[in-house]
PDB file of N, CA and C in Angstrom:
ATOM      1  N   UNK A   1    -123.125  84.110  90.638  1.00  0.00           N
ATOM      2  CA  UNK A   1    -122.119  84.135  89.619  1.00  0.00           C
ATOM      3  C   UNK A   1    -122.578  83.379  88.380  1.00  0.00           C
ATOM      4  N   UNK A   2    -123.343  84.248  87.353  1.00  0.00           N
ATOM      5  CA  UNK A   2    -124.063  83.318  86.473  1.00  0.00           C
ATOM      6  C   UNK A   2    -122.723  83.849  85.555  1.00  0.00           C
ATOM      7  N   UNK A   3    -122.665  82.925  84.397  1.00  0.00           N
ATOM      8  CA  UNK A   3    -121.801  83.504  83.002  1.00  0.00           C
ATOM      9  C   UNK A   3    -122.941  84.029  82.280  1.00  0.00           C
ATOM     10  N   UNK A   4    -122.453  85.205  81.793  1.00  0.00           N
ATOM     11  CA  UNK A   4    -122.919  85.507  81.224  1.00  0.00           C
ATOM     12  C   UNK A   4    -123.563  84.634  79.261  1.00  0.00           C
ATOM     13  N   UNK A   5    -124.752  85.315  78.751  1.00  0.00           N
ATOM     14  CA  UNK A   5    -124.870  84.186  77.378  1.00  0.00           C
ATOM     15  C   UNK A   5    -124.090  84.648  76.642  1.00  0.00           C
ATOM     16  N   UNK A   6    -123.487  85.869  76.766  1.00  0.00           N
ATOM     17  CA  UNK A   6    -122.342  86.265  75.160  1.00  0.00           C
ATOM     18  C   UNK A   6    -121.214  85.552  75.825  1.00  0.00           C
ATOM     19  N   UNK A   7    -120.632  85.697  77.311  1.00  0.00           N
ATOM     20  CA  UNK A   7    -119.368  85.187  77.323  1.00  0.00           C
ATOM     21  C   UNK A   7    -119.438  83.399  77.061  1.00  0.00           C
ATOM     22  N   UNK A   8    -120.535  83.243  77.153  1.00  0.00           N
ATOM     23  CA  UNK A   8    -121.068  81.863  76.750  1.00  0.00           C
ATOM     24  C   UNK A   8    -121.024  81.403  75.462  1.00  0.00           C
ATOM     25  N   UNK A   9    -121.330  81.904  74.381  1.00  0.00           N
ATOM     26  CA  UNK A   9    -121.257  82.195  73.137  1.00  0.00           C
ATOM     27  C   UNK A   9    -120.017  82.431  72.457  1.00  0.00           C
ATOM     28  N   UNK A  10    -119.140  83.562  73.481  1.00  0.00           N
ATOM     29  CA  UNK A  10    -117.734  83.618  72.717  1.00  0.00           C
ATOM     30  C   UNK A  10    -117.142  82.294  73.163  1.00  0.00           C
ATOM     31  N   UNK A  11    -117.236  81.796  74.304  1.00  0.00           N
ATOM     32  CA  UNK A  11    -116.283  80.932  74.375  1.00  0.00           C
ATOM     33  C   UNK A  11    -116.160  79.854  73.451  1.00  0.00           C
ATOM     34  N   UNK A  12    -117.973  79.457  73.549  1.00  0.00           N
ATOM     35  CA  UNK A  12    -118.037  78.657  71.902  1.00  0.00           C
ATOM     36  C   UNK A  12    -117.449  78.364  70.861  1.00  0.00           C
ATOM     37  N   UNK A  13    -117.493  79.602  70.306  1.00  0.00           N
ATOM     38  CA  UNK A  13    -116.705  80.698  69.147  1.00  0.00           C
ATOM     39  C   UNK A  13    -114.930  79.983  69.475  1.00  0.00           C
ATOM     40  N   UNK A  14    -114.553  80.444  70.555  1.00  0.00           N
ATOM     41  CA  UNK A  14    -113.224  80.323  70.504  1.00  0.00           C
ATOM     42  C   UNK A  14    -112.848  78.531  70.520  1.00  0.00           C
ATOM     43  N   UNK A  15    -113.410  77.586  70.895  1.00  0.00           N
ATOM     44  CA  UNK A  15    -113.554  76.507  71.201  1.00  0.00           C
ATOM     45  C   UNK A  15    -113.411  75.686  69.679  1.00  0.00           C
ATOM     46  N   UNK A  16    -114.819  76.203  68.941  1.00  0.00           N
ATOM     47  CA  UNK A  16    -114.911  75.719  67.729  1.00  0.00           C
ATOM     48  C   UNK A  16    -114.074  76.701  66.555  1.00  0.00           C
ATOM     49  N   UNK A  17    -113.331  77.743  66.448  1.00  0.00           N
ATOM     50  CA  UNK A  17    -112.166  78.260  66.065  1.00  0.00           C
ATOM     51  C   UNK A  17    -110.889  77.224  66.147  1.00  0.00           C
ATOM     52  N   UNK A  18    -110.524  77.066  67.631  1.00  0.00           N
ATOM     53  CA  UNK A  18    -109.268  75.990  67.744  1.00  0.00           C
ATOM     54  C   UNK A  18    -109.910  74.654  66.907  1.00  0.00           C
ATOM     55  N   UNK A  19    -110.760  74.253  66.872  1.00  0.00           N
ATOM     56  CA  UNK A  19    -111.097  72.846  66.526  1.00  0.00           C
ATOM     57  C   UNK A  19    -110.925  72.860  65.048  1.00  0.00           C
ATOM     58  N   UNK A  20    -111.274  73.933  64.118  1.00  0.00           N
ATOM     59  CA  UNK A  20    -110.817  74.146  62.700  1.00  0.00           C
ATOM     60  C   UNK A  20    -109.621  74.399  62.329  1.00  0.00           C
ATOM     61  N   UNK A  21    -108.656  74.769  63.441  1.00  0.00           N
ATOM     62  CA  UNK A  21    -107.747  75.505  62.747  1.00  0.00           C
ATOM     63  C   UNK A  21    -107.077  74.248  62.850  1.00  0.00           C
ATOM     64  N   UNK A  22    -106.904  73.774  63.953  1.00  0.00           N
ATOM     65  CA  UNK A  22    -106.550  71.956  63.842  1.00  0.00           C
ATOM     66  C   UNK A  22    -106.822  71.039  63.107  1.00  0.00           C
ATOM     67  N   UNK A  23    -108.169  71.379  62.432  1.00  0.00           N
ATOM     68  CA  UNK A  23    -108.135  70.101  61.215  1.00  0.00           C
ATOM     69  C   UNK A  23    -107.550  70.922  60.103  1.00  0.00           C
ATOM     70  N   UNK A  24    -107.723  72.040  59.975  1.00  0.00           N
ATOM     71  CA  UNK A  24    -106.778  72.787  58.708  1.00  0.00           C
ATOM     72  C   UNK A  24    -105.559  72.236  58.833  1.00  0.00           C
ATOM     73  N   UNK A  25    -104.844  72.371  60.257  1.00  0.00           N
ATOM     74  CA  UNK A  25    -103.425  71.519  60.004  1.00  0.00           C
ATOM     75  C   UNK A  25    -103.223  70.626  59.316  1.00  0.00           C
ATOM     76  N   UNK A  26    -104.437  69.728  59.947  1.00  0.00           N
ATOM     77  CA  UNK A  26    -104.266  68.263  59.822  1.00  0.00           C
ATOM     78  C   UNK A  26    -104.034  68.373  57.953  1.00  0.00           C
ATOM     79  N   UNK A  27    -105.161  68.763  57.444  1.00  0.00           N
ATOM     80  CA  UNK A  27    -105.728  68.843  55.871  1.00  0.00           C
ATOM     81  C   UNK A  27    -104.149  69.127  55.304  1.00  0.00           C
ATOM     82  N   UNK A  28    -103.698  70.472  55.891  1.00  0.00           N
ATOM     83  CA  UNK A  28    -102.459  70.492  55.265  1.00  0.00           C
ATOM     84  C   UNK A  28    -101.247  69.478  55.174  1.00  0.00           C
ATOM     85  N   UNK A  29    -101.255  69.369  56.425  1.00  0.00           N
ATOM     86  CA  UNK A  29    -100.524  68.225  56.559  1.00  0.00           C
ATOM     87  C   UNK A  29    -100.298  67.066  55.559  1.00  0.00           C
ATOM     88  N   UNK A  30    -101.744  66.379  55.217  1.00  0.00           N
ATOM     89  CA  UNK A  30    -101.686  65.628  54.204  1.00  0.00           C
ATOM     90  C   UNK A  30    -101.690  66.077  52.934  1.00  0.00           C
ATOM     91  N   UNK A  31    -101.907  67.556  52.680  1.00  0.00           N
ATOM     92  CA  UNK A  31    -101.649  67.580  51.066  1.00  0.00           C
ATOM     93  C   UNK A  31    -100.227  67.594  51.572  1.00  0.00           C
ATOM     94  N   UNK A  32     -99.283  67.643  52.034  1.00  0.00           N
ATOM     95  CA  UNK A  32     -98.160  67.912  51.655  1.00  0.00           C
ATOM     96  C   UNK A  32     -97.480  66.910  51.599  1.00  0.00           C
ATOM     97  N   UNK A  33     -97.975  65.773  52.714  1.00  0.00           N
ATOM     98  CA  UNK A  33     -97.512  64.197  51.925  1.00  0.00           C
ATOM     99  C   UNK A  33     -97.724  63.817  51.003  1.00  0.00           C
ATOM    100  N   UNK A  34     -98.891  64.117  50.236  1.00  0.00           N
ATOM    101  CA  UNK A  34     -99.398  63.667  48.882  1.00  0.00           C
ATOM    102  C   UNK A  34     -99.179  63.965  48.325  1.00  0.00           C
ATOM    103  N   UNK A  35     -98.742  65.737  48.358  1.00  0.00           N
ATOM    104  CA  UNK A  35     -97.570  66.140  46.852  1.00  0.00           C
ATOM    105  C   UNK A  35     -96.159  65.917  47.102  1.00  0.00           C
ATOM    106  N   UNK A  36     -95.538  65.062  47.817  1.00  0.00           N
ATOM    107  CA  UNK A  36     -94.801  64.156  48.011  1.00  0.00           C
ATOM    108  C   UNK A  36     -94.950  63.223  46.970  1.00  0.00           C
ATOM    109  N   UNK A  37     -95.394  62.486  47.580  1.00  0.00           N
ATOM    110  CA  UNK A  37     -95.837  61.736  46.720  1.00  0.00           C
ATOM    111  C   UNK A  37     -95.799  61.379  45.250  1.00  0.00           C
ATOM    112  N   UNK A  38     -96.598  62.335  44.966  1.00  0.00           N
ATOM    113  CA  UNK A  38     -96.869  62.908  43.293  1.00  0.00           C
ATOM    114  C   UNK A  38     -95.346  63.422  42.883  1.00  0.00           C
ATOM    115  N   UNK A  39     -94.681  64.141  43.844  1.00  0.00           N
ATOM    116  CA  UNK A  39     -93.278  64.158  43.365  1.00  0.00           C
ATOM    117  C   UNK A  39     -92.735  62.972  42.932  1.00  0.00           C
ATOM    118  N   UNK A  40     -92.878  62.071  43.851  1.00  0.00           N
ATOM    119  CA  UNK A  40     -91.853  60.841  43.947  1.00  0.00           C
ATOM    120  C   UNK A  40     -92.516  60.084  42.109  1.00  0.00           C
ATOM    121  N   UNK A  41     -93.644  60.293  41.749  1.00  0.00           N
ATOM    122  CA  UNK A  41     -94.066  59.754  40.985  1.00  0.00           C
ATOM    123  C   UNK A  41     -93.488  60.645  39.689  1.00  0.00           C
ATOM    124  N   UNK A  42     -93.690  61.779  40.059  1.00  0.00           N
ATOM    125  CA  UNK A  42     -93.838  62.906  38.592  1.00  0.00           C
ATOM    126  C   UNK A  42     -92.070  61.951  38.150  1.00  0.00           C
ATOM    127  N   UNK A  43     -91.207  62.357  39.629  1.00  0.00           N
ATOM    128  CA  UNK A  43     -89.624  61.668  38.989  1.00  0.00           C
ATOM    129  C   UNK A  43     -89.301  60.483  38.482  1.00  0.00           C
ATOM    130  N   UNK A  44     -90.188  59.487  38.725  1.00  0.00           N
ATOM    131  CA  UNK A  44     -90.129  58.140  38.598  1.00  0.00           C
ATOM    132  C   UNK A  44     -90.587  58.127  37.181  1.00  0.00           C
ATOM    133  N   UNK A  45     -91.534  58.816  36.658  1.00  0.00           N
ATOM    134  CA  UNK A  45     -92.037  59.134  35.394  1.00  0.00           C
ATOM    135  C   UNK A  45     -90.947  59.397  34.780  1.00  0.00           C
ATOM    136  N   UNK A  46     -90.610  60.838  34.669  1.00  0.00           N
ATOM    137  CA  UNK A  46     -89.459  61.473  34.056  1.00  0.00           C
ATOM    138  C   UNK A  46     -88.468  60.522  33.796  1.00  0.00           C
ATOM    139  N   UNK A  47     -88.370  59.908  34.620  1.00  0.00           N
ATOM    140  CA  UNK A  47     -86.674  58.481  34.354  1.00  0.00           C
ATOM    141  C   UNK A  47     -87.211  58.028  33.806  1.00  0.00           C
ATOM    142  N   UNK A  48     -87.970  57.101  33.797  1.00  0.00           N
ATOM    143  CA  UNK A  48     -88.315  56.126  32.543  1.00  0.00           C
ATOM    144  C   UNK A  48     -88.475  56.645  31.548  1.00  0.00           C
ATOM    145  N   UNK A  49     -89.222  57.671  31.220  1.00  0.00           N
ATOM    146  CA  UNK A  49     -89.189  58.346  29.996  1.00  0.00           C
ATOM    147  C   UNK A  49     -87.700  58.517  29.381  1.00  0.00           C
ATOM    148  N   UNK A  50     -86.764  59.133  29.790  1.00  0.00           N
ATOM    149  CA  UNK A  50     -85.829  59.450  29.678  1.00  0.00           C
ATOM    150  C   UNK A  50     -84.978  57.982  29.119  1.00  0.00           C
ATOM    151  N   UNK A  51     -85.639  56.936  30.190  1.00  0.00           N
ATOM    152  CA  UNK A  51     -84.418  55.755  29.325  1.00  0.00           C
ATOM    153  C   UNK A  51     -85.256  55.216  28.126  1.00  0.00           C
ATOM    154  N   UNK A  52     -86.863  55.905  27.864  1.00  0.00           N
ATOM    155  CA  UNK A  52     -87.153  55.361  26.808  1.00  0.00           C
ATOM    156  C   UNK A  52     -87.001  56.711  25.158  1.00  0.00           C
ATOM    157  N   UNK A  53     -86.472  57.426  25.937  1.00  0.00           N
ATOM    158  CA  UNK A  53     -86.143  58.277  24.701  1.00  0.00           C
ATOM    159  C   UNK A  53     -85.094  57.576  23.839  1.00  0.00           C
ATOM    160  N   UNK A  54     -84.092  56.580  24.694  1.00  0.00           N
ATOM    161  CA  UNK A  54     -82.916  56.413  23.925  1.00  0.00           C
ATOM    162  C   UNK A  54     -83.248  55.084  22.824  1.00  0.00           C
ATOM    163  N   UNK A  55     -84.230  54.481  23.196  1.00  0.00           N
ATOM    164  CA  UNK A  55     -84.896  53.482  22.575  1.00  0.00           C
ATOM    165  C   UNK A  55     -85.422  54.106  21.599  1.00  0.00           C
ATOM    166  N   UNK A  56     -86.249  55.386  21.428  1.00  0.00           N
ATOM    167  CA  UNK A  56     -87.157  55.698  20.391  1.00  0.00           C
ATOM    168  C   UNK A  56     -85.926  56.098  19.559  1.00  0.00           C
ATOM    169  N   UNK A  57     -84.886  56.684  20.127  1.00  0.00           N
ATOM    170  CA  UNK A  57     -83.941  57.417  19.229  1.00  0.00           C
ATOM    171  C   UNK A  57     -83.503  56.400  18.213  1.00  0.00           C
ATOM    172  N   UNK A  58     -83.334  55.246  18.775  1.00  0.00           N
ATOM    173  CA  UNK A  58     -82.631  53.829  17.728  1.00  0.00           C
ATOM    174  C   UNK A  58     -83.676  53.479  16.709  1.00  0.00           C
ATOM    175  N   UNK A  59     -84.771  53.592  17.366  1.00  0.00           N
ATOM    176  CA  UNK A  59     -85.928  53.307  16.663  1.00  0.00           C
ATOM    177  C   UNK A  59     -85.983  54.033  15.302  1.00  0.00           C
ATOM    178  N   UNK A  60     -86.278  55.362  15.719  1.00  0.00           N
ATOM    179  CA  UNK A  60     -86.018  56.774  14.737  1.00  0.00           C
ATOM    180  C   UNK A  60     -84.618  56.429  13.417  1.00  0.00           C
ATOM    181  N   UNK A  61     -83.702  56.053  14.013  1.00  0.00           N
ATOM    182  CA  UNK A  61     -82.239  55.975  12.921  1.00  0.00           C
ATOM    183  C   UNK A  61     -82.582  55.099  12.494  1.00  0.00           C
ATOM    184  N   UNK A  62     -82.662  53.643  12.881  1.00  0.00           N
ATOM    185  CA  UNK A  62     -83.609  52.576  11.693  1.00  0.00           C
ATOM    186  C   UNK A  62     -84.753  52.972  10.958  1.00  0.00           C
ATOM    187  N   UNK A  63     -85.481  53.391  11.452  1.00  0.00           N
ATOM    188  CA  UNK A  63     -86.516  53.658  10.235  1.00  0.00           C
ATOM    189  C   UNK A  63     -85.749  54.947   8.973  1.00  0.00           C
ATOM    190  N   UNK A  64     -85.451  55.656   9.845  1.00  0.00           N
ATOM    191  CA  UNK A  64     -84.207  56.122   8.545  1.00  0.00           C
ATOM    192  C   UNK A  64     -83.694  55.997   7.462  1.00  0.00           C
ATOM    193  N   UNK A  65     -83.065  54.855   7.966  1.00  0.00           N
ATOM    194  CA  UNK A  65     -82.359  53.878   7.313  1.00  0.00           C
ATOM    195  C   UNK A  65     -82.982  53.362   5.954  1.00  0.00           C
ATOM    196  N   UNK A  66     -84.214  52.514   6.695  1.00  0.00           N
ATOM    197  CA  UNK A  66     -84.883  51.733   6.072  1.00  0.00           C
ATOM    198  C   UNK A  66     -85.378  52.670   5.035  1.00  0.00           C
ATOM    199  N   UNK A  67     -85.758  53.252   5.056  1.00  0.00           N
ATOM    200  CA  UNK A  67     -86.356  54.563   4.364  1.00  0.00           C
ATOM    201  C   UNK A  67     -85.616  54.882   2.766  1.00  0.00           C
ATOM    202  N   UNK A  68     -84.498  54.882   3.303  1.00  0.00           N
ATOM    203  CA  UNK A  68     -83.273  55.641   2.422  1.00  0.00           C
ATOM    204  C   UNK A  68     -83.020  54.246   1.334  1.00  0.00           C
ATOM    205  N   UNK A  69     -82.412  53.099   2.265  1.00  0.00           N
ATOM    206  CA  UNK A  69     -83.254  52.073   1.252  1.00  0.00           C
ATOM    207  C   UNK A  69     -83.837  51.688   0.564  1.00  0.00           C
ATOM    208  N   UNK A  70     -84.807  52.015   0.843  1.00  0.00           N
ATOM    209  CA  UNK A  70     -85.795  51.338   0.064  1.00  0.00           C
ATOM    210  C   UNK A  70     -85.914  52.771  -0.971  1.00  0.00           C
ATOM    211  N   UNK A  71     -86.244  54.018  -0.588  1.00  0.00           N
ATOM    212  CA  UNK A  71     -86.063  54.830  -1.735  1.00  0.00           C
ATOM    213  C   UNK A  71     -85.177  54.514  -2.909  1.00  0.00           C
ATOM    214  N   UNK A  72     -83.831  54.323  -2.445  1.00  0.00           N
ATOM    215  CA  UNK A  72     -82.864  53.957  -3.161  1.00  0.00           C
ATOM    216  C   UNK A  72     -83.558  52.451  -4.277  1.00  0.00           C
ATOM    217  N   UNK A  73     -83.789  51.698  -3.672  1.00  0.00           N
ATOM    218  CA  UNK A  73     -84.476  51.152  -4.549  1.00  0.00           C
ATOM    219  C   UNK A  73     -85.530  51.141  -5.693  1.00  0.00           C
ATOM    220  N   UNK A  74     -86.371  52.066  -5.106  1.00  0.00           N
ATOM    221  CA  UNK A  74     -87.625  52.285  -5.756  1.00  0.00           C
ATOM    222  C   UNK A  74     -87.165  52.954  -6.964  1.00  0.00           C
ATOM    223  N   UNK A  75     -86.044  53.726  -6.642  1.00  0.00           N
ATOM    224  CA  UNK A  75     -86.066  54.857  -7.645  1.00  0.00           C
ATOM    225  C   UNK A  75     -84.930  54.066  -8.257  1.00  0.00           C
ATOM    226  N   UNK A  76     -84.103  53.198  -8.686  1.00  0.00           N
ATOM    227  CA  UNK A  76     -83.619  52.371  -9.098  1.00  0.00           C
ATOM    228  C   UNK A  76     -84.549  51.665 -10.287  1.00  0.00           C
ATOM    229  N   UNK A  77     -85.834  50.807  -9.572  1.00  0.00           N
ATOM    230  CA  UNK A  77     -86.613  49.885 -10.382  1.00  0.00           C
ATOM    231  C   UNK A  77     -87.491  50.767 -11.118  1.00  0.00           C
ATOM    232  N   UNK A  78     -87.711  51.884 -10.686  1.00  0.00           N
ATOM    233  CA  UNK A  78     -88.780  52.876 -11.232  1.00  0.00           C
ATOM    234  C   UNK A  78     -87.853  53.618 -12.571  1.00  0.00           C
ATOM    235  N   UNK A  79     -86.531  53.570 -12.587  1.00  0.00           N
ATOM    236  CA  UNK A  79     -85.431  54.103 -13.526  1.00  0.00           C
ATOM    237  C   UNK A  79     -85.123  52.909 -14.725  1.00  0.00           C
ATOM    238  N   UNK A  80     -84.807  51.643 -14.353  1.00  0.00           N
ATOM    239  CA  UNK A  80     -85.375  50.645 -15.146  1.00  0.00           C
ATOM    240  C   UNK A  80     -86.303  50.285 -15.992  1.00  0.00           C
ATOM    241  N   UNK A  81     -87.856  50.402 -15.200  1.00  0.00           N
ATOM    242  CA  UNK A  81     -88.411  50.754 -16.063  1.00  0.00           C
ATOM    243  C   UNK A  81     -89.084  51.682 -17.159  1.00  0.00           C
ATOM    244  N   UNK A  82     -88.423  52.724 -17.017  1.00  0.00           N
ATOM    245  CA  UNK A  82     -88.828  53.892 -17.397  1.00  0.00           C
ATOM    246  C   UNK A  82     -88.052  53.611 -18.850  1.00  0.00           C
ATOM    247  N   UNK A  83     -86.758  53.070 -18.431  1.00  0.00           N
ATOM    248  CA  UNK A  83     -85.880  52.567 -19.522  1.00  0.00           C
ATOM    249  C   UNK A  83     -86.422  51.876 -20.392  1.00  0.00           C
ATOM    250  N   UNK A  84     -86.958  50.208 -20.171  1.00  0.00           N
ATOM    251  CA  UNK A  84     -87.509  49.560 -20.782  1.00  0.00           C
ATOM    252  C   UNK A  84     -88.880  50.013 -21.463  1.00  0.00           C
ATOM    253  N   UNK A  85     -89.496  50.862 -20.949  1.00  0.00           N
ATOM    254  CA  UNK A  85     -90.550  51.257 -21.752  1.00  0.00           C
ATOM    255  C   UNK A  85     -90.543  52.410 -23.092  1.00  0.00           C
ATOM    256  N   UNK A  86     -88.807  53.366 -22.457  1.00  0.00           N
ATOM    257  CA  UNK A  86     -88.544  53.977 -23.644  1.00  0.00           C
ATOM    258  C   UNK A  86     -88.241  53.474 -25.269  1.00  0.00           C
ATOM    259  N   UNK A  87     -87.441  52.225 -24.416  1.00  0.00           N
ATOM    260  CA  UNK A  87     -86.767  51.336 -25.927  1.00  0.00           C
ATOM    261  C   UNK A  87     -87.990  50.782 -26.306  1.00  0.00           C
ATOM    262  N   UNK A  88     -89.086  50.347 -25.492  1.00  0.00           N
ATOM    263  CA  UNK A  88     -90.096  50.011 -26.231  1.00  0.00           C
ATOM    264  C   UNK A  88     -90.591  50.943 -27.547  1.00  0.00           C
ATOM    265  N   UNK A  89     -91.377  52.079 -26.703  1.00  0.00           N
ATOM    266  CA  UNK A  89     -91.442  53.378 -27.653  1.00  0.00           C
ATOM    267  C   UNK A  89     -90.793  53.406 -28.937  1.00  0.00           C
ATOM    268  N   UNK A  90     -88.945  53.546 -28.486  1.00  0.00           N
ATOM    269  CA  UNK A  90     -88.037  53.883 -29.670  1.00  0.00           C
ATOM    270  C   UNK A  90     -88.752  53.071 -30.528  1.00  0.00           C
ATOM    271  N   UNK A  91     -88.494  52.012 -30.167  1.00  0.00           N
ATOM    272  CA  UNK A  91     -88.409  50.640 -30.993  1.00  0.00           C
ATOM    273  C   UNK A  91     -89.970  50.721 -32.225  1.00  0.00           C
ATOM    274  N   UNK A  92     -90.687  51.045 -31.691  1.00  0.00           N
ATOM    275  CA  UNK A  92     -91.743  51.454 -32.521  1.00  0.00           C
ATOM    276  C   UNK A  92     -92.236  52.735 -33.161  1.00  0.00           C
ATOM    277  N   UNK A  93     -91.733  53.583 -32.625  1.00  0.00           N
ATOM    278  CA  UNK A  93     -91.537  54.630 -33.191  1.00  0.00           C
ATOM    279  C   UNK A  93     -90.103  54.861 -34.613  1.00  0.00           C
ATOM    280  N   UNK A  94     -89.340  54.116 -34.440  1.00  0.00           N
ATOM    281  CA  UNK A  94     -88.610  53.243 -35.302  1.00  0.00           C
ATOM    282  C   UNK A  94     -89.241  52.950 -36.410  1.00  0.00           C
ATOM    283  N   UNK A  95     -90.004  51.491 -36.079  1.00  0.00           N
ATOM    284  CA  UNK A  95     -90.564  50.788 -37.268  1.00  0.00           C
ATOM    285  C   UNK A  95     -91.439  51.459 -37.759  1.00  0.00           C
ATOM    286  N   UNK A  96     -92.790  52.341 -37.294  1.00  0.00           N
ATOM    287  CA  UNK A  96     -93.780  52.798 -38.092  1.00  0.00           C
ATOM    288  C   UNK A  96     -92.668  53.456 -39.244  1.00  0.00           C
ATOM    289  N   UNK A  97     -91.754  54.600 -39.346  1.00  0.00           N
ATOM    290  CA  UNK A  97     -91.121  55.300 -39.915  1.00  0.00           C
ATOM    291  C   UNK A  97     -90.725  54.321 -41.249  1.00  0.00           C
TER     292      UNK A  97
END
């Protein structure tokens, strides 16, 4: 009762078949904790972001602000002098005459 070498060979075959398909589990197995994981992170991300949008938003309306300000100003002192340099002008354009 010898075995035969192919039934020798398949059994092989079937032996080292189960042994892959088991670490394939395994492999899967852990990507799927790990994109776990990466979930738990991607959400943990997303929230913070989210409570820092409301910060940038305040951020955003002050600089606004400041903005409008200070335009308001500029174009104020820039109207001033535009003034003072006209009466200058007049003023000599005046006297040569």
């Amino acid at each position: 009762m010898m075995i035969n070498v192919i039934d020798a060979l398949s059994i092989l075959f079937y032996i080292l078949l189960i042994i892959l398909i088991v670490i394939l589990i395994i492999l899967v197995i852990n990507a799927i904790k790990t994109l776990d994981k990466v979930d738990k992170l991607v959400d943990d991300v997303s929230q913070k972001s989210q409570k820092l949008n409301g910060l940038f938003s305040i951020i955003d309306n002050t600089t606004d602000a400041v903005v409008g300000f200070s335009d308001t100003i500029i174009g104020f002192l820039s109207n001033a002098i535009g003034k003072i340099f006209n009466r200058k002008k007049e003023n000599q354009n005046g006297e040569e005459e």
